[in-house]
Every structure is written in structure tokens, then in C-alpha cells.
Protein backbone atom coordinates (compact mmCIF):
# COMPACT_ATOMS: atom_id res chain seq x y z
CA UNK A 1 -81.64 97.93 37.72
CA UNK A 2 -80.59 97.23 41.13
CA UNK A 3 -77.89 94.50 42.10
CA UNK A 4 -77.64 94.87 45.64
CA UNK A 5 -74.64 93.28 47.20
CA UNK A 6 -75.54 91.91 50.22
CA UNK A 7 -76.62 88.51 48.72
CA UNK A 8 -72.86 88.48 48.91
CA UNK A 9 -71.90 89.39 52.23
CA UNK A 10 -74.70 87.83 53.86
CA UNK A 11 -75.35 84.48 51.91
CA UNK A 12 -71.43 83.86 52.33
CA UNK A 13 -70.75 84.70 55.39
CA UNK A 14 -70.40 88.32 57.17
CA UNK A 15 -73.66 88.18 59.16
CA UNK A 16 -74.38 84.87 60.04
CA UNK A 17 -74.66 85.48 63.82
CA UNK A 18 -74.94 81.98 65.40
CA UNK A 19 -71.78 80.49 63.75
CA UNK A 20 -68.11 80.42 64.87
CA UNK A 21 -65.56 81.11 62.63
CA UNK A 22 -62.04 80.72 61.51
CA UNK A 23 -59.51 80.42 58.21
CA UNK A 24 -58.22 76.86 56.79
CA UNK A 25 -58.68 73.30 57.80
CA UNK A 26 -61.65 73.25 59.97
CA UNK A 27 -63.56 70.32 58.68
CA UNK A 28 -60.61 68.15 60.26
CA UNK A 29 -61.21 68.55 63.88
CA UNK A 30 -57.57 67.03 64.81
CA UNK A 31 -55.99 69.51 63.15
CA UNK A 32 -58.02 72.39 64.14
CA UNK A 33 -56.74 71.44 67.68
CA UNK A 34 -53.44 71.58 66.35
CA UNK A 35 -54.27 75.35 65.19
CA UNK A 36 -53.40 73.93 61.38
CA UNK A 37 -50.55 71.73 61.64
CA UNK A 38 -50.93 68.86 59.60
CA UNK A 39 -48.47 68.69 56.80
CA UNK A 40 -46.80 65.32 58.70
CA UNK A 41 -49.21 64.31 60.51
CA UNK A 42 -52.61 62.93 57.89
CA UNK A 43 -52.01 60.04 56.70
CA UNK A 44 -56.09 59.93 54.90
CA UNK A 45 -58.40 61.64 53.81
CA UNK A 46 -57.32 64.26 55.33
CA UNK A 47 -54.21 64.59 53.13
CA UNK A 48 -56.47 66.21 50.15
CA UNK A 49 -55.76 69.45 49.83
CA UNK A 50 -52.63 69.66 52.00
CA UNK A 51 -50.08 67.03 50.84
CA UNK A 52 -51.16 63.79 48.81
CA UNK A 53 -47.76 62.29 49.47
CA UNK A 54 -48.70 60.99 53.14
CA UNK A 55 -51.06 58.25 51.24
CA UNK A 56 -48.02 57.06 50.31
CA UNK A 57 -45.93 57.01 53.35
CA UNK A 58 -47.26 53.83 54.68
CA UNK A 59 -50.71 53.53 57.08
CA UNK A 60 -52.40 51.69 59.68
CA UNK A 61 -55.28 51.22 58.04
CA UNK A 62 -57.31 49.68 54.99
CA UNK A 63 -59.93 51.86 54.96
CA UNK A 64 -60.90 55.21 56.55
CA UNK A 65 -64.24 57.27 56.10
CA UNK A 66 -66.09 60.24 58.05
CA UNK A 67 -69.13 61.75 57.29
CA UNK A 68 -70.21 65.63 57.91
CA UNK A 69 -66.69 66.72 60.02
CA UNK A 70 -67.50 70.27 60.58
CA UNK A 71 -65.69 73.47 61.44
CA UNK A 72 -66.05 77.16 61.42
CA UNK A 73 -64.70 80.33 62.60
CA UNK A 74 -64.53 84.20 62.57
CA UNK A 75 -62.19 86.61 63.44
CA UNK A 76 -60.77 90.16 63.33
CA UNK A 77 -57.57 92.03 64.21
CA UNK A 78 -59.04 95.60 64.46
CA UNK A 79 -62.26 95.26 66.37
CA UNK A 80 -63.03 94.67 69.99
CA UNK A 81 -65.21 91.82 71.41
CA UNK A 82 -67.74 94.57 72.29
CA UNK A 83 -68.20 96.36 68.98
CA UNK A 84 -67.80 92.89 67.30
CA UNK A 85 -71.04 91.71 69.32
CA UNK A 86 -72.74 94.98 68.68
CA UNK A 87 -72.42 95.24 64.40
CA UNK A 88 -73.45 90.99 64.65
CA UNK A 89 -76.06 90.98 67.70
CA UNK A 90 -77.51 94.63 67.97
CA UNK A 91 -77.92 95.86 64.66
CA UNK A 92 -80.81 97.98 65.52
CA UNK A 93 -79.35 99.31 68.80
CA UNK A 94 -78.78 103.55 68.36
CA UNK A 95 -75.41 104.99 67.81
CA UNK A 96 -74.08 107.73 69.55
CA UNK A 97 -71.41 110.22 68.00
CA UNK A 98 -68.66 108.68 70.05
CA UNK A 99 -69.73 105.20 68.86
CA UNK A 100 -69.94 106.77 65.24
CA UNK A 101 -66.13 107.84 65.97
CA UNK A 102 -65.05 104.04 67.38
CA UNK A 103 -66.94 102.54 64.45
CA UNK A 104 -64.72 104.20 61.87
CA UNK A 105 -61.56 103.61 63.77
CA UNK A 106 -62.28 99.94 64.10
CA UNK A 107 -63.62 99.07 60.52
CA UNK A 108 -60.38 100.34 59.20
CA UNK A 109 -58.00 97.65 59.18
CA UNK A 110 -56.28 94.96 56.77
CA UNK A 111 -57.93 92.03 58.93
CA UNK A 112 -61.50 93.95 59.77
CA UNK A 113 -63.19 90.38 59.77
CA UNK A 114 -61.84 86.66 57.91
CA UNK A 115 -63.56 84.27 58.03
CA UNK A 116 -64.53 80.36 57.25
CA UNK A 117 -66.85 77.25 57.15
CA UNK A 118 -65.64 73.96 56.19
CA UNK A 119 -67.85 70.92 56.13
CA UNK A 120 -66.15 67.34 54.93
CA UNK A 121 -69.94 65.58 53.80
CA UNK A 122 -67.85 62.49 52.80
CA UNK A 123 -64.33 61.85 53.14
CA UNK A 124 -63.08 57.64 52.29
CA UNK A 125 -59.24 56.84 51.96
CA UNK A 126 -57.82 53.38 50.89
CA UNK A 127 -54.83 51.55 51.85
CA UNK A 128 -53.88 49.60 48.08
CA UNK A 129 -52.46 46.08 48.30
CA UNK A 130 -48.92 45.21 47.28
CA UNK A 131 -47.49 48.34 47.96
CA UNK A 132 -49.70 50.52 45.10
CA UNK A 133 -50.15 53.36 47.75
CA UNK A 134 -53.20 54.86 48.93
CA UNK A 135 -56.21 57.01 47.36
CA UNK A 136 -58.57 59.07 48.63
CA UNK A 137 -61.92 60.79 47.53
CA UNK A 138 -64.28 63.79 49.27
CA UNK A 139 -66.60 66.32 49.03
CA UNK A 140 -66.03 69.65 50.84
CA UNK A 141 -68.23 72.65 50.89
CA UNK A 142 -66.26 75.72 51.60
CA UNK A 143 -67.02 79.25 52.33
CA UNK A 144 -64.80 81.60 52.61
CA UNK A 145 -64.85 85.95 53.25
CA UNK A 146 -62.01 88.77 53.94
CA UNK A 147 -62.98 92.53 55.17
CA UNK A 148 -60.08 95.18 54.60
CA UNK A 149 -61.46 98.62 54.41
CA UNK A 150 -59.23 101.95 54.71
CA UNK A 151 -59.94 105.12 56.43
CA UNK A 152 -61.88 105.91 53.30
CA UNK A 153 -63.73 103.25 52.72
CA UNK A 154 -64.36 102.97 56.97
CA UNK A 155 -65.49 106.82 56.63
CA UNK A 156 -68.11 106.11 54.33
CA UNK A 157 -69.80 103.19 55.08
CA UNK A 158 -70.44 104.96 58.62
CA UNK A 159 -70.52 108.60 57.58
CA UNK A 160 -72.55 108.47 54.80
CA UNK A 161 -72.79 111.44 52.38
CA UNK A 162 -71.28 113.44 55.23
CA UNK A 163 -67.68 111.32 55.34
CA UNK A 164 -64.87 113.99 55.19
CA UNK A 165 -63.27 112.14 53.04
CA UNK A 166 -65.87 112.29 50.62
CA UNK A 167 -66.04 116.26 51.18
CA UNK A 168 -63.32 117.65 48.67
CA UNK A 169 -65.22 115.85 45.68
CA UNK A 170 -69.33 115.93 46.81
CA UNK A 171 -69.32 118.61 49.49
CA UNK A 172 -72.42 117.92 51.87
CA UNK A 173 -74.60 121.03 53.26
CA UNK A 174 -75.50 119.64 56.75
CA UNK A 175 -78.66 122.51 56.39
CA UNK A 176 -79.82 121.20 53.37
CA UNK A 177 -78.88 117.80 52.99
CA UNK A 178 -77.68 118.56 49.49
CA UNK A 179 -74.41 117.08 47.49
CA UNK A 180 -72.89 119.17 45.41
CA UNK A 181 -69.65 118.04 43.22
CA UNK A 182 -66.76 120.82 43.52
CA UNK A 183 -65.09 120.04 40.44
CA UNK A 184 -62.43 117.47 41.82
CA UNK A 185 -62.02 114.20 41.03
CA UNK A 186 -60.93 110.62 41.48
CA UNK A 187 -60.82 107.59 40.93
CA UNK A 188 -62.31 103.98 42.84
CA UNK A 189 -59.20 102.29 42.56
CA UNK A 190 -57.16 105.72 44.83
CA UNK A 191 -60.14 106.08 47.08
CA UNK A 192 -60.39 102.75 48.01
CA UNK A 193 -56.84 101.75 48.31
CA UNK A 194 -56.58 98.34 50.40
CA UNK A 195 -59.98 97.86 50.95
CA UNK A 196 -61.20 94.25 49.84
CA UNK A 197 -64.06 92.63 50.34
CA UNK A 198 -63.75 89.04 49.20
CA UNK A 199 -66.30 86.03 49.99
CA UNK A 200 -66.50 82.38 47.79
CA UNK A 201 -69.30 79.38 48.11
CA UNK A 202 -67.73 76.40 46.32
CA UNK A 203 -68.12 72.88 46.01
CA UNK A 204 -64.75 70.62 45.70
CA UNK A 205 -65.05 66.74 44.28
CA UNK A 206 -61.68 65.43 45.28
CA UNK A 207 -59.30 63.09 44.37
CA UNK A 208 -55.97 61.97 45.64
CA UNK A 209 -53.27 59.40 44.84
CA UNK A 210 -49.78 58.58 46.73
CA UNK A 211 -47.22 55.91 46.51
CA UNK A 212 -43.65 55.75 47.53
CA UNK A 213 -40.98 56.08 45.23
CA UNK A 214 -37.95 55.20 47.44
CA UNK A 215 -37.28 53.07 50.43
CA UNK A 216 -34.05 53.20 51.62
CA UNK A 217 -32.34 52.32 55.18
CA UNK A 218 -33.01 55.30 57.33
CA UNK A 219 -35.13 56.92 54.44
CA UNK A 220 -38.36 56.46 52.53
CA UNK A 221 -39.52 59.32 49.92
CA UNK A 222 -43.26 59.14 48.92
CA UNK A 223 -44.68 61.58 46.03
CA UNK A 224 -47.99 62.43 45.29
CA UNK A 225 -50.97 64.32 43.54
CA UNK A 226 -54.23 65.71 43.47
CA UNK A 227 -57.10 66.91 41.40
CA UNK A 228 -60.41 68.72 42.23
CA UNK A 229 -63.67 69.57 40.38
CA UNK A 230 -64.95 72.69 41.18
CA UNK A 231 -68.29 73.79 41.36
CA UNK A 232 -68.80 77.57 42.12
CA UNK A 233 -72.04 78.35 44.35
CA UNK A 234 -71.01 82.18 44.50
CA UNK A 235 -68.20 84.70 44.68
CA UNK A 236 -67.33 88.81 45.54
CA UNK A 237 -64.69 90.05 44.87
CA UNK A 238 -63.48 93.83 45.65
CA UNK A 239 -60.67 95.06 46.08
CA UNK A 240 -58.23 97.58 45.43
CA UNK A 241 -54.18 97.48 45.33
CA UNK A 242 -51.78 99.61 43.68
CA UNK A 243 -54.57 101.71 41.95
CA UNK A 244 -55.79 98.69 40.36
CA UNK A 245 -59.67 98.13 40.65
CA UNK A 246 -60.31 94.36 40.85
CA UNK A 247 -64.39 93.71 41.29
CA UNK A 248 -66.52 91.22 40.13
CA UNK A 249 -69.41 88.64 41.62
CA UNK A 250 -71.18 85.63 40.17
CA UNK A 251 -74.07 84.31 42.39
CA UNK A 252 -76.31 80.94 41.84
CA UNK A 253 -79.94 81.63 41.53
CA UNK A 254 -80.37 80.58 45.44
CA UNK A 255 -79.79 84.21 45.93
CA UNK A 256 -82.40 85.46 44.71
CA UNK A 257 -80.69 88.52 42.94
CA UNK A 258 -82.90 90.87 40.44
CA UNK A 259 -81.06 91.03 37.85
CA UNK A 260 -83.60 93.22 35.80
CA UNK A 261 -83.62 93.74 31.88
CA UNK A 262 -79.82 91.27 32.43
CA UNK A 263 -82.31 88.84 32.73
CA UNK A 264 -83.77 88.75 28.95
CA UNK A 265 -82.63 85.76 27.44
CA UNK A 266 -81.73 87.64 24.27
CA UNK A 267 -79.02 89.30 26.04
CA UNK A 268 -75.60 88.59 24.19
CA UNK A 269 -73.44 90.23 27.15
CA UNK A 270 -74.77 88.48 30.07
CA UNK A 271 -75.24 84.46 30.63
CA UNK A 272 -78.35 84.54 33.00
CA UNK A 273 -78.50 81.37 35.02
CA UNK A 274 -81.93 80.29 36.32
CA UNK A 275 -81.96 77.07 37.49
CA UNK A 276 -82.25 75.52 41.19
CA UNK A 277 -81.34 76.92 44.02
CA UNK A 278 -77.53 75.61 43.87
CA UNK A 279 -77.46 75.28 40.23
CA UNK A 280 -73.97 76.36 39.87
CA UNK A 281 -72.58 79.50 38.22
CA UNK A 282 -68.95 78.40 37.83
CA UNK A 283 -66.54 75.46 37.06
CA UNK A 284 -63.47 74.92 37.81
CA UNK A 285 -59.96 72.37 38.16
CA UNK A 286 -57.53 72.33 40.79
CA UNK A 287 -54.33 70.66 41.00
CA UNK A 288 -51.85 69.27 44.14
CA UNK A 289 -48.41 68.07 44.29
CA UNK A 290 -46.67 66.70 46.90
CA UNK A 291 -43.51 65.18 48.55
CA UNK A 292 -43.01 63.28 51.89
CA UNK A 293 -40.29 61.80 53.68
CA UNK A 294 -39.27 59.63 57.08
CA UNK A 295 -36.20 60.16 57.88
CA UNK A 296 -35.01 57.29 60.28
CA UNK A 297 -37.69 56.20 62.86
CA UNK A 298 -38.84 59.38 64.22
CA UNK A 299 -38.38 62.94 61.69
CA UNK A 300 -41.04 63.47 58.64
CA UNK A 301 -41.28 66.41 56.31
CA UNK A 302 -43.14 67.28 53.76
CA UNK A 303 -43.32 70.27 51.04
CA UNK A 304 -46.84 70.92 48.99
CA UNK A 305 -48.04 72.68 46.28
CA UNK A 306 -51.91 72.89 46.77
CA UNK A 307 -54.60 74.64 44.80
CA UNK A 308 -53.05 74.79 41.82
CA UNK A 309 -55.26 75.49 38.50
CA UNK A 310 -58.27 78.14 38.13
CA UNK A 311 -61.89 79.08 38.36
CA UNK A 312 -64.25 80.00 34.75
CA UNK A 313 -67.56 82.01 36.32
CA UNK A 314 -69.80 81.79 33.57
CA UNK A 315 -73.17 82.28 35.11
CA UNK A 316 -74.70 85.88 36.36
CA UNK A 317 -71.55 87.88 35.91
CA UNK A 318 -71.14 91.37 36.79
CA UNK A 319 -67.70 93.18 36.83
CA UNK A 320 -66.35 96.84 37.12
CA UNK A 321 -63.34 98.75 36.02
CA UNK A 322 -61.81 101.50 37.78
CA UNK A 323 -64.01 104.51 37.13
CA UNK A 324 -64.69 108.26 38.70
CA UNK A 325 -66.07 107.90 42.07
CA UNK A 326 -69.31 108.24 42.35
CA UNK A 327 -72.02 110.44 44.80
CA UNK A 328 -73.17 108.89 47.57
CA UNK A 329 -76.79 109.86 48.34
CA UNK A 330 -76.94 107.34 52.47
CA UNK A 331 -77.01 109.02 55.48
CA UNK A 332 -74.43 106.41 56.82
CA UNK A 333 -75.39 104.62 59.67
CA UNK A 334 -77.77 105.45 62.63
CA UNK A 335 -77.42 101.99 64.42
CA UNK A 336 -74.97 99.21 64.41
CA UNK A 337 -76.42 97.40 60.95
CA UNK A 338 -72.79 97.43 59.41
CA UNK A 339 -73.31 94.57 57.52
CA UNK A 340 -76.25 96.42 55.75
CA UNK A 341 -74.62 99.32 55.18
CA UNK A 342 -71.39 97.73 53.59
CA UNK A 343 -73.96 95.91 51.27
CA UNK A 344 -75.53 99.29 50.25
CA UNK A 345 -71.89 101.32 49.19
CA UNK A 346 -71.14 98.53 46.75
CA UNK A 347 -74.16 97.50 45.22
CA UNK A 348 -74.98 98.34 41.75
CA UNK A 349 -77.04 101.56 42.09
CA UNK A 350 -76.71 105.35 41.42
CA UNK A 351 -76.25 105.94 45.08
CA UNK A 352 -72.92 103.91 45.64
CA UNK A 353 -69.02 104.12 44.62
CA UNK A 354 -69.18 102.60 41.56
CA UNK A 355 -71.13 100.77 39.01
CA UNK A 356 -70.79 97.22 37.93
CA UNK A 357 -71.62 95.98 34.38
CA UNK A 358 -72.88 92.68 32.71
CA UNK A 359 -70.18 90.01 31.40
CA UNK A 360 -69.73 86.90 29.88
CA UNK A 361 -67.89 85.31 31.97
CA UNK A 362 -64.88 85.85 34.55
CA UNK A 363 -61.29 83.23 35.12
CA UNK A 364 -59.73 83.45 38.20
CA UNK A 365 -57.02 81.81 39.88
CA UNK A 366 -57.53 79.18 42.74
CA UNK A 367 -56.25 80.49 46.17
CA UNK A 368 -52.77 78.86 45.45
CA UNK A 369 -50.26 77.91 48.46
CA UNK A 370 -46.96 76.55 49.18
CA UNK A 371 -47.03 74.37 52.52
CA UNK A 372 -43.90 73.65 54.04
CA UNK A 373 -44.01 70.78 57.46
CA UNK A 374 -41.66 68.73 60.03
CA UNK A 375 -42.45 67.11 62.33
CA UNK A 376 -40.98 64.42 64.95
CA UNK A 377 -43.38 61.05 66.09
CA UNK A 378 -41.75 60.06 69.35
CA UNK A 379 -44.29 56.79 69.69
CA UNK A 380 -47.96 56.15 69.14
CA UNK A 381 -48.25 58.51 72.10
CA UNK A 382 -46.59 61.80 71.14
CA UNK A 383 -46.11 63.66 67.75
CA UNK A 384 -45.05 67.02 67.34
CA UNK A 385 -44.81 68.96 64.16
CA UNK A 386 -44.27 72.54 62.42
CA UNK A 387 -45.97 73.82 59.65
CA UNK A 388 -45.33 77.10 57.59
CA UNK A 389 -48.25 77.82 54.68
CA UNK A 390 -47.45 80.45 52.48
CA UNK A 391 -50.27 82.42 50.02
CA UNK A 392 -49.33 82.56 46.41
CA UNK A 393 -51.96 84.46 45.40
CA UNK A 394 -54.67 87.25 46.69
CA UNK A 395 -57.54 85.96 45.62
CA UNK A 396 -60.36 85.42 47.54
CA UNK A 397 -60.21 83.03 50.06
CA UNK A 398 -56.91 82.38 50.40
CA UNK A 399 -55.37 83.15 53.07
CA UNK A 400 -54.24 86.72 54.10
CA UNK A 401 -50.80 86.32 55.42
CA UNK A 402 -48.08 83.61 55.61
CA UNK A 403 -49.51 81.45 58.30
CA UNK A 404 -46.95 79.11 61.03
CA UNK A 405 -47.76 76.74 63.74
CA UNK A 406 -46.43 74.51 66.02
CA UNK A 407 -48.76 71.21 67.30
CA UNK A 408 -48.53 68.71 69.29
CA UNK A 409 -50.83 65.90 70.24
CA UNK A 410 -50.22 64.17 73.26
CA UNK A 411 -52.31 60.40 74.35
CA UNK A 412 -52.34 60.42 78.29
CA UNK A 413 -54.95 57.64 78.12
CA UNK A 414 -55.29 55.09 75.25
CA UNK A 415 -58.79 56.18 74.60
CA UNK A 416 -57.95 60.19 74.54
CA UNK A 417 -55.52 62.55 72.61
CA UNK A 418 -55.12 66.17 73.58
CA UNK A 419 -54.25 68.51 70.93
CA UNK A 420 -52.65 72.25 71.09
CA UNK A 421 -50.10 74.25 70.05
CA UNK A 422 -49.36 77.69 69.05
CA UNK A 423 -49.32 79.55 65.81
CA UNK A 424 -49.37 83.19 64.20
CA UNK A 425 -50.39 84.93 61.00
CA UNK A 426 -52.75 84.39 58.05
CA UNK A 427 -54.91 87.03 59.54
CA UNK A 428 -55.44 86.17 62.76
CA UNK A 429 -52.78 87.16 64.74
CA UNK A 430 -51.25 84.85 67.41
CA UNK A 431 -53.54 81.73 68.40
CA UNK A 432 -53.41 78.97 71.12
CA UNK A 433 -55.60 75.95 69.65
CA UNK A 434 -56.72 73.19 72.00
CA UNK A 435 -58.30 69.75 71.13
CA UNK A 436 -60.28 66.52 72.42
CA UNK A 437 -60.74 63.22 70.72
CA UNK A 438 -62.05 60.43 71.94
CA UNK A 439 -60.30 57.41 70.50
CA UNK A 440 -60.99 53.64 70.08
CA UNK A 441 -59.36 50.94 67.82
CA UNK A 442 -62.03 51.79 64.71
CA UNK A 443 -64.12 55.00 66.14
CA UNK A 444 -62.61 58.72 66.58
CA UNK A 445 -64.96 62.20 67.56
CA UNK A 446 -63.63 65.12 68.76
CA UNK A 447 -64.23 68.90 69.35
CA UNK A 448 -61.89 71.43 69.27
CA UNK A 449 -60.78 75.13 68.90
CA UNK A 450 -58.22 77.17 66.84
CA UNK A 451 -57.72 80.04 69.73
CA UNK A 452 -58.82 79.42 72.89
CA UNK A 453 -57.56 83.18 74.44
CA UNK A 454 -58.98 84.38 71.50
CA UNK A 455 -62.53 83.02 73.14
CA UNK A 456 -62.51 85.46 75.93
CA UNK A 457 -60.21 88.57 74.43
CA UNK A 458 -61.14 92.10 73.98
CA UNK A 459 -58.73 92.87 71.37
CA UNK A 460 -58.73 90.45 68.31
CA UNK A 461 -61.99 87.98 69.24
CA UNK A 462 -61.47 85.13 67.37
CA UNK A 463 -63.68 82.23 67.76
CA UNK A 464 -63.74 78.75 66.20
CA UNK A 465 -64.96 75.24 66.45
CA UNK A 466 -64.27 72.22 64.64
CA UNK A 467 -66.26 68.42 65.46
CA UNK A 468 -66.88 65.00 64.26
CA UNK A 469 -68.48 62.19 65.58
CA UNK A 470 -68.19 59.77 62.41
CA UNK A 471 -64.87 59.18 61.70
CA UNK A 472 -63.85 55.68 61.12
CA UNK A 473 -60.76 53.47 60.66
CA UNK A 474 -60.64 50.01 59.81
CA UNK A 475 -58.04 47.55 59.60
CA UNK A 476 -55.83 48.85 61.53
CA UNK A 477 -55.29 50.35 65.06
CA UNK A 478 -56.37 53.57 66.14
CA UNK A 479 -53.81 56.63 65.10
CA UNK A 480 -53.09 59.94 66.26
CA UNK A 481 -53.64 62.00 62.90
């Protein structure tokens, strides 16, 4: 049976060439301008998944709605714009033995490659009468993928059979292109220490409620809380900490994966799902809490608790335990088809690291984080805010690193709001977002970028867009979130 893995990498993310690329947020074009600061600044829709409080906190509008807000991005802190170009543009260009020798430097890395696509379909938030609060509702497809591969892991992915690393355990004969084991061993989890390969499809239902709980002189406090239904389109996850092998995938039949003699339906170990192409192959809840407060006319802060609750992969599992590594019969790579290669050293056959086998099902944790925000509203012209997001888990797609930003946006002309700021971490390194939206009393569009430098660098390329065109508020006059 062969389970190859690239359904994985490919299908969720790590070679699609033509996109842009980057890690939270970037269905919300405002607050991709803003880098990711938005803790005190949504007030709608856009509060789901970041701090359900602000429906609360009082709005200037009755309804707002958007349809299809868009963003995506893709980044890495260990290779250069060049090679990054070459392993997505010129997969069948030759290598040389000095590009052989770059290619292994630069694939090993904590932050080889994160990446993300966020796409808000539908996203509707209303103001209640009477002071009852606000509630909001959307659907959010999300896709999500982290590359961290050590010297190992780098070694043999371009090396091959050959890697010296691999060499005290399957010594290669250059003459006859045999492997033979010496007689030492060990295991996935040590060979592969901190290399992960993570990438998740899901679909989110949301659901969001806030109301204030105290209005005082010089002090309002607003609470609220979300949920989300989860539908799981697909998920990878490898990776290796402390000597601990963690590796599993689930994949919807819009893959296409041949699953072999998993597939009998008399199989008691393995739930084969058939269906349509995005039939899903996991379920799941998630949970968000959150406070807000004004403090006199100008300060707000907020604290969060978001993606709280967990994931149940039912459908097409496969899993592995940490077992003796295995011979690997590739050559390693000739051209610049990384992507390929990567797919081929953990896939499910006798010529890769390890071996996966059939289960009933997998639970996982939801990429949990703690979000942390102030921020000052000067008038309906200028807001400024700081936001610190913090990872609570490693699972994949949450965030890499503790991520901080500061934004601004800025209205020199009633009909346009310029967003930047500057922010560091969560993978990415140090980022200088920048933003347009064009604004009138009921209609908002916008494009904007999470790293403008990071456009044009050598070292670190990160790229990223975020836009809308449908984005509506009525009721009210035209805001600034």
C-alpha cells in the first residue's frame, strides 16, 4: 500500500505557486494592514475569533455584512528570495553541488516556510435593540502549514540515500549504489528532532455574542463569548520534540489518496470515508471568551481566550509511533522539486523514515491562544493600538511564536484610511504592514499587506495580501475598524 504524502503538502498549501501568503487574520483586510492588531479595534464581525467582547462595547451600526474578504501569505526565516523562487517556480531546473550544499543549509530552520489562506465567504454582525448587545455569525475557510526541518531531516530530503547523516546506520557505496545497515540504530523521534511538518483545511461555522456588563463614569466593561463548528477538510501532522514522535493525517476524499486493502469496508481499524469531494473527515467545537473595556473617552483594552475546545478526526486516519528509522532507497534531489521530495521521505512506503498505520480515529487540540490588546482612539480620524498574541499550544496551525504589533490607522481624507504599523514574531520575523481602504458612509474595500520590506528582501521573503470589495455597514456612519 502506498500513502503518499504529498496530498498533504500540496493540497494544503506548500506548493501552490501563484498565491501569497502569511499567518493569522488575513480575511480582514483592515487588520492585515495593521500587521494583526485588532484586539481594540473590531467592533463586528470581525470580533469572531479574536475577542467577542467588542460586540458589546457599543457600535455605529445596525447591521454589518461582507462577502468573500480574502487574504493569504507565505513566508520563511531561513531561505533567500532566490532559492525560495527556485524550489516554487523552477522545480525542474538542474542542481549543481554547490546548490545541493545551499539547499541543505537553507531547509534547516525552525521557520523553513509558514504559511496561510483565510477567506471570510460570509461574515453579518447585529447591533440588538435596548441595549441586548451585538451578535455575529460567519463562515471561514482556513488553511494553514509550518516547515521546521533539522540538519537531519534537511540532509535527507536533499541527499538522499547518500545524506551523511544517514551514513553511521545505512552506509551508502557511491560504486554500487547499495545500502547496507552497520548494526546501529535509532530512533524517528532522535533523528528528526525539531522537524515538523504541520498543514490543516478546516471549515469554521461561527457564532458570537457580547453585551456590557458595567457602565460606569469614565468606565464601561463588556464580556463576551464564542462558539465554532468545525468541519475538518484535512490535516498533517509531523513532528518531533523532546524524543516524542507526534504524526498523524486525515484527508477528505477530494484528495484522491489510495488507500489500498484500508479501503475494504470490513476493516474494523480504519473508518474509510468515501463521499464527495469535501465530505468531511473530522468534527470539531471551539470555544472564545472575552473581556473589553473603555476607559474614559479615549484608552480600550481587551484580554481573549480564543480557540478553546478540540478536533475528533474520524475519517481516513493514519498515525505512527516512534519506531527504528528506516532505509531510505531516493537518490535525493537532482533539481529544485523540494516539495516532491519532502512528500516522498514521509509517505507511507518501504523507502521512507517511517511507517504510518491505520486508526480509528485521532482528538486533537484547537490551536489555542491568549490575546492580550490596548489601544488609544484619538477621534474618528486616528486609532492606535498594541496587540500581544500568545500560542498555547503546538499544534498545527497555530502560530509558531508569541506574536506583537503595533497599528495605527490614520483618515487623511474622509473617504480613505491608511493602515501600518510594525510587529515581530510568530514566525515571521519583524514586519512593516501597510493598508488602503476606500471608505464611504455604508461601503468599505481595501487591499493591503502584512510586510511590505518583506516584498522585496533577500533574507526572510515574506509576502502577503489581504482584499475586500463587499463589506457593508448600515445604520450607522462609516468606522475605522
Amino acid at each position: 500500500m502506498k500513502v503518499p504524502f504529498h496530498y498533504a503538502l500540496l493540497a494544503l498549501g506548500l506548493a501552490l505557486p501563484g498565491s501569497a501568503w502569511a499567518q493569522n487574520e488575513l480575511s480582514n483586510f483592515s487588520a492585515t494592514g495593521r500587521g494583526g492588531v485588532i484586539n481594540t479595534f473590531a467592533t463586528d464581525y470581525q470580533v469572531i475569533g479574536i475577542n467577542p467582547a467588542n460586540l458589546g462595547r457599543g457600535t455605529d451600526f445596525k447591521v454589518a455584512f461582507t462577502i468573500a474578504e480574502t487574504g493569504a501569505g507565505i513566508g520563511s526565516q531561513s531561505l533567500t528570495k532566490s532559492m525560495f523562487k527556485h524550489i516554487l517556480y523552477d522545480g525542474s531546473q538542474a542542481l549543481t553541488p554547490a546548490d545541493r550544499t545551499a539547499l541543505v543549509q537553507q531547509l534547516t530552520g525552525d521557520n523553513v516556510l509558514n504559511l496561510n489562506v483565510d477567506v471570510t465567504t460570509l461574515g453579518l454582525a447585529v447591533t440588538l435593540p435596548n441595549g441586548l448587545g451585538g451578535i455575529a455569525f460567519s463562515n471561514r475557510q482556513r488553511v494553514a502549514g509550518h516547515l521546521a526541518l533539522n540538519k537531519n531531516a534537511a540532509d535527507v530530503i536533499v541527499n538522499g540515500k547518500s545524506a551523511a547523516s544517514l551514513q553511521p546506520y545505512y552506509a551508502y557505496a557511491s560504486g554500487t549504489g547499495t545500502v547496507t545497515p552497520t548494526g546501529q540504530t535509532i530512533g524517528v523521534a532522535a533523528f528528526l528532532d525539531g522537524t515538523a511538518i504541520q498543514a490543516a483545511w478546516t471549515s469554521e461555522f461561527n457564532l458570537a455574542y457580547g453585551v456590557q456588563v458595567l457602565d460606569n463614569t469614565g468606565f464601561k466593561l463588556s464580556a463576551g463569548l464564542g462558539y465554532r463548528y468545525i468541519q475538518g477538510i484535512g490535516i498533517a501532522d509531523v513532528r518531533t520534540t523532546g524524543g516524542t514522535l507526534y504524526a498523524y493525517n486525515a484527508l477528505s476524499p477530494l484528495f484522491k489518496v489510495n488507500y489500498g486493502t484500508l479501503a475494504n469496508p470490513n476493516a474494523t481499524n480504519f473508518n474509510y470515508e468515501n463521499g464527495g469531494g469535501l465530505s468531511p473527515v473530522g468534527h470539531g467545537n471551539g470555544f472564545d471568551f472575552g473581556l473589553a473595556a473603555e476607559i474614559g473617552k479615549i484608552v480600550r483594552v481587551g484580554a481573549s481566550v480564543a480557540d478553546l475546545g478540540s478536533m475528533t478526526w474520524t475519517g481516513n486516519v493514519l498515525q505512527a509511533q516512534d519506531q527504528k528509522l528506516q532505509q531510505v532507497n531516493s537518490s535525493g534531489l537532482s533539481t529544485y522539486d523540494v516539495i516532491n521530495e519532502i512528500s516522498k521521505q514521509f509517505s507511507n512506503t518501504e523507502s521512507t523514515l517511517f511507517t504510518y498505520e491505520a486508526s480509528k480515529e485521532r482528538k486533537a487540540s484547537l490551536p489555542a491562544k491568549l490575546r492580550l490588546g490596548g489601544g488609544v482612539r484619538i477621534s474618528q480620524f486616528f486609532e492606535a493600538g498594541l496587540d500581544v498574541t500568545l500560542p498555547l499550544n503546538k499544534v498545527a496551525g497555530n502560530l509558531t511564536a508569541p506574536f506583537v504589533g503595533v497599528g495605527v490607522d490614520y483618515k487623511p481624507l474622509h473617504w480613505l484610511k491608511l493602515s501600518s504599523g510594525f510587529t515581530e514574531g510568530a514566525g515571521y520575523g519583524k514586519s512593516l504592514p501597510l493598508g488602503l481602504t476606500f471608505v464611504t458612509p455604508i461601503w468599505e474595500a481595501g487591499i493591503s499587506t502584512r510586510d511590505v520590506v518583506g516584498l522585496l528582501s533577500e533574507e526572510s521573503p515574506y509576502s502577503s495580501v489581504a482584499f475586500g470589495v463587499l463589506r457593508f455597514k448600515i445604520g450607522g456612519e462609516s468606522t475605522t475598524n
